[in-house]
N, C-alpha and C. Protein backbone atom coordinates (compact mmCIF):
# COMPACT_ATOMS: atom_id res chain seq x y z
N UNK A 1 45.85 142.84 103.24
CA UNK A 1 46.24 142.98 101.84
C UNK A 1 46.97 144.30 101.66
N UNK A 2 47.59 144.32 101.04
CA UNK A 2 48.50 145.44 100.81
C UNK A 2 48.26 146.09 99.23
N UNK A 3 48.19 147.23 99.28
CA UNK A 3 47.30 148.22 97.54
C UNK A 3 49.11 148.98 97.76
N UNK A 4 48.64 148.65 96.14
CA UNK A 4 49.87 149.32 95.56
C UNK A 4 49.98 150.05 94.84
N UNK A 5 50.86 150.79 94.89
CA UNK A 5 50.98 152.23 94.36
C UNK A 5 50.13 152.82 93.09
N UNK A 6 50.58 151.52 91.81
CA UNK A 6 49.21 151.71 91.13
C UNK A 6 48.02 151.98 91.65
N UNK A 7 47.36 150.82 92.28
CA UNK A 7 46.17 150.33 93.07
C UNK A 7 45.65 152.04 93.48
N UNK A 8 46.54 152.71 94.28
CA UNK A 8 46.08 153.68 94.80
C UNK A 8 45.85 154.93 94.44
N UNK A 9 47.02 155.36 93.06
CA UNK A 9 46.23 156.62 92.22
C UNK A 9 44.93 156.35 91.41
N UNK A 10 44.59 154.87 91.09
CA UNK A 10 43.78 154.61 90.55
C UNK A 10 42.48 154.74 91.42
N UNK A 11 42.32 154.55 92.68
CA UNK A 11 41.46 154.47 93.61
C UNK A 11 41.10 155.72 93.73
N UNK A 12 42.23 157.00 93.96
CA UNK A 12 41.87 158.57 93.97
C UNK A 12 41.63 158.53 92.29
N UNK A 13 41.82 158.58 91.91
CA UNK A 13 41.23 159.39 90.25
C UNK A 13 40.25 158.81 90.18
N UNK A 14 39.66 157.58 90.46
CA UNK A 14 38.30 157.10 90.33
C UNK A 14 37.45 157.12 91.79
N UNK A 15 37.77 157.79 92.77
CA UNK A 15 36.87 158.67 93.90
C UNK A 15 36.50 156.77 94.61
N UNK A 16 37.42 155.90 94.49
CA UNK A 16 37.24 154.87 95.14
C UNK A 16 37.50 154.73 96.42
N UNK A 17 36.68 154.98 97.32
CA UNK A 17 36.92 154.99 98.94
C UNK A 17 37.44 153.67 99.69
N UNK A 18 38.09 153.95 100.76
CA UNK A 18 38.09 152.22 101.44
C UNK A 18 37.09 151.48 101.86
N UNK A 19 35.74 152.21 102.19
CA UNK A 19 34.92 151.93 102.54
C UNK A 19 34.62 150.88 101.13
N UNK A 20 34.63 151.84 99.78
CA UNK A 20 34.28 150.68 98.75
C UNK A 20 35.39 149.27 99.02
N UNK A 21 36.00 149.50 98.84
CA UNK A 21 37.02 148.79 98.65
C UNK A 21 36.65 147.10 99.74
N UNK A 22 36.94 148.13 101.26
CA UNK A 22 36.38 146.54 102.20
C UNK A 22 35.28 145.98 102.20
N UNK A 23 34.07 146.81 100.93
CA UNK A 23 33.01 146.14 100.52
C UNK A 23 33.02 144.96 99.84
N UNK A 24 34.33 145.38 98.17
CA UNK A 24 34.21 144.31 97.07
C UNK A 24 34.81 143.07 98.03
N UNK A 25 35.76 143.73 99.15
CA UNK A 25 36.13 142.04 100.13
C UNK A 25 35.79 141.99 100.10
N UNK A 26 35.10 141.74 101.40
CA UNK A 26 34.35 141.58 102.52
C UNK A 26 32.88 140.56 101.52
N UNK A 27 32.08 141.28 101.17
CA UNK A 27 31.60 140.82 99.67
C UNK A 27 31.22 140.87 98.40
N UNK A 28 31.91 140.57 97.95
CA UNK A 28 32.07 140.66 96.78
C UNK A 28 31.97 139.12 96.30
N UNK A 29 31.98 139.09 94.75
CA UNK A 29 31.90 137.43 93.99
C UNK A 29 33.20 137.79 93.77
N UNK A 30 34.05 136.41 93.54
CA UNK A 30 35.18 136.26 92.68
C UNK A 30 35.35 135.66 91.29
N UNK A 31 36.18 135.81 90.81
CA UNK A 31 36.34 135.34 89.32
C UNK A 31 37.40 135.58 88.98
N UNK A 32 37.68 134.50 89.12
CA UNK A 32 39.51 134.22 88.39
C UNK A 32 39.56 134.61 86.62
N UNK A 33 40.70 135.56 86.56
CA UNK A 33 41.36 136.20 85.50
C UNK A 33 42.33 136.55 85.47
N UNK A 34 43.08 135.90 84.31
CA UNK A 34 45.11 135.98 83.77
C UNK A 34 45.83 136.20 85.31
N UNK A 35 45.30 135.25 86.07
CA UNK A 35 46.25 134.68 87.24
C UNK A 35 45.93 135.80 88.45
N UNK A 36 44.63 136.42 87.98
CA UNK A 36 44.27 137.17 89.15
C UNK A 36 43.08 137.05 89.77
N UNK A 37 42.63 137.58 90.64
CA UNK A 37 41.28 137.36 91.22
C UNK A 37 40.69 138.81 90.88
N UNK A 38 39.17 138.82 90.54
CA UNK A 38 38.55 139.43 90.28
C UNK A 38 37.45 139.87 91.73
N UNK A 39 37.29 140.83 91.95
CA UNK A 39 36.15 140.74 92.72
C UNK A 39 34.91 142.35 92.38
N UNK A 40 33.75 141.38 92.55
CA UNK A 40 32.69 142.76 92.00
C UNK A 40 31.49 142.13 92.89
N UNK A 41 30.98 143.48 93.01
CA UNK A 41 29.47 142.79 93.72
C UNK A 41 28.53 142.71 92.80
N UNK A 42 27.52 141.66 93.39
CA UNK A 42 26.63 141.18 92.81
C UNK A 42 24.97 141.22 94.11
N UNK A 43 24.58 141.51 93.33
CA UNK A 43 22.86 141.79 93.97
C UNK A 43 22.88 140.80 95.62
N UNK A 44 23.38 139.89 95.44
CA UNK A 44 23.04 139.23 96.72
C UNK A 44 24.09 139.97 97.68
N UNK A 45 25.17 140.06 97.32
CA UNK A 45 26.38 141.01 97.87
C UNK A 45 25.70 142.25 98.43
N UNK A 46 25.02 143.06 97.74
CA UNK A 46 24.33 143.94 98.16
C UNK A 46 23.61 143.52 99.25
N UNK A 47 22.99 143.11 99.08
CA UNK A 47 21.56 142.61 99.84
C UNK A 47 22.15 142.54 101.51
N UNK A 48 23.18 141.46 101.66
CA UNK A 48 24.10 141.37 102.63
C UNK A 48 24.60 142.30 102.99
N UNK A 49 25.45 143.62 102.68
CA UNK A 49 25.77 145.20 102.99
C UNK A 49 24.65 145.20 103.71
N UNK A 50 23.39 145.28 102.91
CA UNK A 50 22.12 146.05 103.41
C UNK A 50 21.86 145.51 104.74
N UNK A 51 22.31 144.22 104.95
CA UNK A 51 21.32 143.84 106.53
C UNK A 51 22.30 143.71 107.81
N UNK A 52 23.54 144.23 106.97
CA UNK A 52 24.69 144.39 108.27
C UNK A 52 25.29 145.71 108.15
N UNK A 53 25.27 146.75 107.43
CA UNK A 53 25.96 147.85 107.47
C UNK A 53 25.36 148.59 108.06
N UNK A 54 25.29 150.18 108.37
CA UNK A 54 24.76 151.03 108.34
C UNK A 54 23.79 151.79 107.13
N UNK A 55 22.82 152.23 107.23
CA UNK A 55 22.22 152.79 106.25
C UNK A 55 23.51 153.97 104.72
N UNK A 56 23.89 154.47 105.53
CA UNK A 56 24.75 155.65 105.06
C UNK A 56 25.76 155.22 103.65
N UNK A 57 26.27 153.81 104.57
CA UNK A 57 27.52 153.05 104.27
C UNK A 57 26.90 152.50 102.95
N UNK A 58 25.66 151.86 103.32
CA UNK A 58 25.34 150.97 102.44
C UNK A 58 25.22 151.72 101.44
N UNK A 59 24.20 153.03 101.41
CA UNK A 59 24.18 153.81 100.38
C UNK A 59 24.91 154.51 99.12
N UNK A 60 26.53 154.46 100.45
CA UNK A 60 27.51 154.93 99.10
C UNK A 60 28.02 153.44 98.53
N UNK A 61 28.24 152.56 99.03
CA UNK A 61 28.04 151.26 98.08
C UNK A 61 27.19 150.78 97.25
N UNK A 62 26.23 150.93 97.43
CA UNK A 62 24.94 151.17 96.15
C UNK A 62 25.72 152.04 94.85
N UNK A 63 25.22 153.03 95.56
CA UNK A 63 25.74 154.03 94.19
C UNK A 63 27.32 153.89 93.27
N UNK A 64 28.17 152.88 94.07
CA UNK A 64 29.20 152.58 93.09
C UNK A 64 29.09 151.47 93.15
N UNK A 65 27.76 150.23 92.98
CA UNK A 65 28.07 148.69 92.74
C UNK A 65 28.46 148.47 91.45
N UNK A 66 28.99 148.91 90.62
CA UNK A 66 29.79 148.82 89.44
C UNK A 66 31.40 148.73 89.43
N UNK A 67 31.70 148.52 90.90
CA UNK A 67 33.24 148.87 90.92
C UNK A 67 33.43 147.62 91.16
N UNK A 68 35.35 147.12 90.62
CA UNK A 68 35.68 146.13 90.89
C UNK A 68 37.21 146.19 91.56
N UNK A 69 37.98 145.09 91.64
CA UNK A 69 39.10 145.21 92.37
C UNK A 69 39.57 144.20 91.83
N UNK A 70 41.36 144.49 91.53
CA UNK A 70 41.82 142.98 90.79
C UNK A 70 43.13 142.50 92.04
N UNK A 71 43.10 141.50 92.30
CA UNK A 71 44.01 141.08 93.43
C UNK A 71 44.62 140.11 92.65
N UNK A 72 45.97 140.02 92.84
CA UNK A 72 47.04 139.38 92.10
C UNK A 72 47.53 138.20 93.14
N UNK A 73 48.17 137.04 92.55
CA UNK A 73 48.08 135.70 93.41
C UNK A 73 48.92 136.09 94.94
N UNK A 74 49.83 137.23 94.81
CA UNK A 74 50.74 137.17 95.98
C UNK A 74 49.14 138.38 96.74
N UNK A 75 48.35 138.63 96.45
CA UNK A 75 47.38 139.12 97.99
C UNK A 75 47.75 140.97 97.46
N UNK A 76 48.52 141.40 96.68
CA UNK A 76 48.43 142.82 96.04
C UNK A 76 47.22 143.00 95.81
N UNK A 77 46.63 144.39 95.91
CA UNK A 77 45.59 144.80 95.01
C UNK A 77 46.31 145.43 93.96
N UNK A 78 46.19 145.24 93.09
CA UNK A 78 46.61 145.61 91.44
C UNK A 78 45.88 146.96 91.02
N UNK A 79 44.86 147.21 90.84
CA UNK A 79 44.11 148.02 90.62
C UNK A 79 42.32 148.52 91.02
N UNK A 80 42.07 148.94 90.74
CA UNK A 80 40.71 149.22 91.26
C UNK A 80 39.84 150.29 90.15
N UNK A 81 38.42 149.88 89.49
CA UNK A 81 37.63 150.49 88.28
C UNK A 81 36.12 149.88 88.62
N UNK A 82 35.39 150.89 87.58
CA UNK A 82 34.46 150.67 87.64
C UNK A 82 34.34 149.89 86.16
N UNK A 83 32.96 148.85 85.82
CA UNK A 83 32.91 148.08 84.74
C UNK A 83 31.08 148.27 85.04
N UNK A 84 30.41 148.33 83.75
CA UNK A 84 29.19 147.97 83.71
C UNK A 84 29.06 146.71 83.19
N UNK A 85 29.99 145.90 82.61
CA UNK A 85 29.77 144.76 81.94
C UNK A 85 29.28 143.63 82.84
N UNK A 86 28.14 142.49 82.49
CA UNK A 86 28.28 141.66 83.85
C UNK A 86 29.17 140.65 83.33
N UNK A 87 29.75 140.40 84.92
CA UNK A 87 30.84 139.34 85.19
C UNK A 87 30.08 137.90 85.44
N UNK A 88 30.62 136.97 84.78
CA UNK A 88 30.56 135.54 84.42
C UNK A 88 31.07 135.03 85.74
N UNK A 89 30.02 134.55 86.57
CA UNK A 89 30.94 133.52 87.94
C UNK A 89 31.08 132.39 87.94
N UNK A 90 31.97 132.07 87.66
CA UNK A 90 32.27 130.75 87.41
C UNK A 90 31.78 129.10 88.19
């Protein structure tokens, strides 16, 4: 996937690491929105980090499971934020 220029000051001003990032892949839920894909973790997402990552890793993914990532139909990452709201999975 390829992050774009947006994608990426947004990632530094919000202290979003790659490590987060190949988390919300890797797993994350999806949820389609205005022709994009949504992705955020969700407790089982976690759970999964937890029994394949490293302790360390997992930890700084914990502490930002509020972050999300919006991927646009051509495979862009669009942007990258944190949301406390919960997401509706369709």
């Amino acid at each position: 996937m390829t992050i774009t220029k947006h994608a990426q000051v947004r990632m530094k001003q919000r202290s979003i690491s790659p490590k987060l990032l190949q988390a919300l892949i890797d797993f994350g839920n999806c949820r389609r929105s205005h022709s994009t894909n949504v992705l955020f973790l969700t407790r089982e997402g976690l759970d999964d980090i937890r029994a394949t990552w490293e302790r360390e890793s997992y930890k700084l993914v914990e502490r930002k499971r509020h972050a999300y990532v919006v991927i646009g139909d051509d495979g862009f990452i669009i942007t990258a934020a944190y949301g406390r709201h919960r997401k509706k999975v369709a």
